[in-house]
Protein backbone atom coordinates (compact mmCIF):
# COMPACT_ATOMS: atom_id res chain seq x y z
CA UNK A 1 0.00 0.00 0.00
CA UNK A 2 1.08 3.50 -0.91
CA UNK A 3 1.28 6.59 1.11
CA UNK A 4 -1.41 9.10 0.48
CA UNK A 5 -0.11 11.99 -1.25
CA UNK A 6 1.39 14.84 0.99
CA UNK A 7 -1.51 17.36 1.78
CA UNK A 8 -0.40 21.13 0.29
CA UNK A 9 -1.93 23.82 2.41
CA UNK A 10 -3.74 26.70 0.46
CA UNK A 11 -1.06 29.72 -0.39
CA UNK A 12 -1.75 32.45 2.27
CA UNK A 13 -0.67 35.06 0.04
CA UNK A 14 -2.33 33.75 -3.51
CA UNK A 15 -1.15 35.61 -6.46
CA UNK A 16 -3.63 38.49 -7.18
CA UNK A 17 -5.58 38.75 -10.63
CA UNK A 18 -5.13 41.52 -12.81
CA UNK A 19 -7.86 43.73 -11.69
CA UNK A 20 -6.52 43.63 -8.21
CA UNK A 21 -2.85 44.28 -9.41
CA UNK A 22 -4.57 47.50 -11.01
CA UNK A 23 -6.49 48.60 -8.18
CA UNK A 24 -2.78 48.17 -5.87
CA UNK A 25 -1.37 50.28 -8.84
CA UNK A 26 -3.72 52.96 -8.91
CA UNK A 27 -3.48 53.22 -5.12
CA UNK A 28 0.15 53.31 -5.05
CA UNK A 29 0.42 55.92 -7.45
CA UNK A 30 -2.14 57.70 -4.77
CA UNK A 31 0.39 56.48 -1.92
CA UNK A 32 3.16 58.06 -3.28
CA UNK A 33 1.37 61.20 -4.71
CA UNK A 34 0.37 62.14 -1.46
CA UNK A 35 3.18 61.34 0.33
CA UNK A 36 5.91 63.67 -2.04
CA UNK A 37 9.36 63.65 -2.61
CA UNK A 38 12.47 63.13 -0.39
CA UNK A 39 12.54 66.15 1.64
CA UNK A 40 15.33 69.07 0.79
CA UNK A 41 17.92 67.10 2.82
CA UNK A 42 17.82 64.43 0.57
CA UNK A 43 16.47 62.30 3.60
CA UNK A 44 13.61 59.73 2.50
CA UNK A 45 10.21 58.52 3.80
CA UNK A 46 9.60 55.60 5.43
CA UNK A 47 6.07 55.66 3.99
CA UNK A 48 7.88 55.80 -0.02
CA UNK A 49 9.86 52.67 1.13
CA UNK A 50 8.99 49.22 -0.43
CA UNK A 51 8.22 48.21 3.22
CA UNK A 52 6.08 51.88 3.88
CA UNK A 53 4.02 51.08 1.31
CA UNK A 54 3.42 47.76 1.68
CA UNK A 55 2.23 48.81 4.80
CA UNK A 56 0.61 51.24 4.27
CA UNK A 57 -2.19 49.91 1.44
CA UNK A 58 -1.91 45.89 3.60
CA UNK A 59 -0.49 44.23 0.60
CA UNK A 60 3.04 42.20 0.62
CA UNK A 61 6.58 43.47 -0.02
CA UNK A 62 6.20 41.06 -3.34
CA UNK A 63 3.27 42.61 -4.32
CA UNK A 64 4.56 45.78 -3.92
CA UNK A 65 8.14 45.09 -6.10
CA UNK A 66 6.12 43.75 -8.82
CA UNK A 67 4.32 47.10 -9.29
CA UNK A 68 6.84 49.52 -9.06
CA UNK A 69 9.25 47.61 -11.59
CA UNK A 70 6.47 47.97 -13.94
CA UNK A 71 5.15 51.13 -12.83
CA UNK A 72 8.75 52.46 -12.82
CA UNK A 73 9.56 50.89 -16.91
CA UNK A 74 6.68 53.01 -17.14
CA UNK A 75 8.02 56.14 -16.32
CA UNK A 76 5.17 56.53 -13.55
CA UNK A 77 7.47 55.92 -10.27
CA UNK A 78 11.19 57.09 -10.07
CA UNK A 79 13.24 55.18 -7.43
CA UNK A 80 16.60 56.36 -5.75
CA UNK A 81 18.68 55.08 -2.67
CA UNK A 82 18.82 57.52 0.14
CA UNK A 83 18.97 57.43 3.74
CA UNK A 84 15.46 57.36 5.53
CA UNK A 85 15.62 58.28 9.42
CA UNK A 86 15.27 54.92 12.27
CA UNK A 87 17.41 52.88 8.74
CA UNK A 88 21.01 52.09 10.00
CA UNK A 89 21.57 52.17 5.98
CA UNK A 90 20.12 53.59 2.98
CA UNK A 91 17.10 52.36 1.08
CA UNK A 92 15.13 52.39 -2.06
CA UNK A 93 12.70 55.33 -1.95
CA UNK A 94 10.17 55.48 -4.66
CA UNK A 95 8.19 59.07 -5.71
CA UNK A 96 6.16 60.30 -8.44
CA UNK A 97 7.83 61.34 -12.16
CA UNK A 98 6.44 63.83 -13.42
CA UNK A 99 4.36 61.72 -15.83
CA UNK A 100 3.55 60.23 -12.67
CA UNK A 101 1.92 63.24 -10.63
CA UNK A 102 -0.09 63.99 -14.20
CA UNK A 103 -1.70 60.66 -13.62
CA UNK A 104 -2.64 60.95 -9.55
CA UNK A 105 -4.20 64.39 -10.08
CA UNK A 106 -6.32 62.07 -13.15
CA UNK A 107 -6.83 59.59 -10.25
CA UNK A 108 -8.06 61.99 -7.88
CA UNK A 109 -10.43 64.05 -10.11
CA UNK A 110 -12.05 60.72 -11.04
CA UNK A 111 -12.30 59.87 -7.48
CA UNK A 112 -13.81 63.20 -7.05
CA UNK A 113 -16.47 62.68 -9.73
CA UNK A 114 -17.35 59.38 -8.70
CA UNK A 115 -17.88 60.58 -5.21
CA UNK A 116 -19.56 64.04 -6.04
């Protein structure tokens, strides 16, 4: 007799479809519009951090990567490494491109209209 097959448990994190990739996207953009650039010191947000935003819209860090790469080979997000205060080192801080604030002020006036 044969051992049953091992039992896989269900993925905690299951990949999300395409409309929810979107909907992350469009609320990243939001993320990061509202949250603005480094500050004149150079010094970065947590909040524009990989982790920061994963945080901050309860998705994963994974999640989160995907996006920008694609949302930054779009010329939406701009990414540089800077030093973020509480970091011992300096991290990847994402912000808007110009292109990039264009589309959140789209986002926002459609939010607007679909609210008003």
């Amino acid at each position: 007799m044969s051992a049953p097959p091992p039992v896989t448990p269900p993925d905690p994190h299951p990949p999300a479809g395409r409309e929810e990739q979107v909907r992350v996207a469009l609320r990243l953009v939001l993320h990061l519009g509202r949250s603005g650039p480094p500050d004149r010191q150079g010094l970065g947000r947590e909040s524009a951090t990989q982790r920061g935003i994963a945080a901050t819209l309860g998705v994963t860090q994974g999640a989160v990567s995907k996006i920008l790469d694609g949302l930054t080979a779009a010329g939406v997000v701009g990414r540089q490494r800077t030093h973020v205060p509480g970091r011992d080192r300096r991290v990847r801080v994402y912000f808007l491109t110009a292109r990039g604030e264009a589309l959140a002020r789209v986002i926002e006036q459609a939010l607007t209209r679909r609210r008003g």
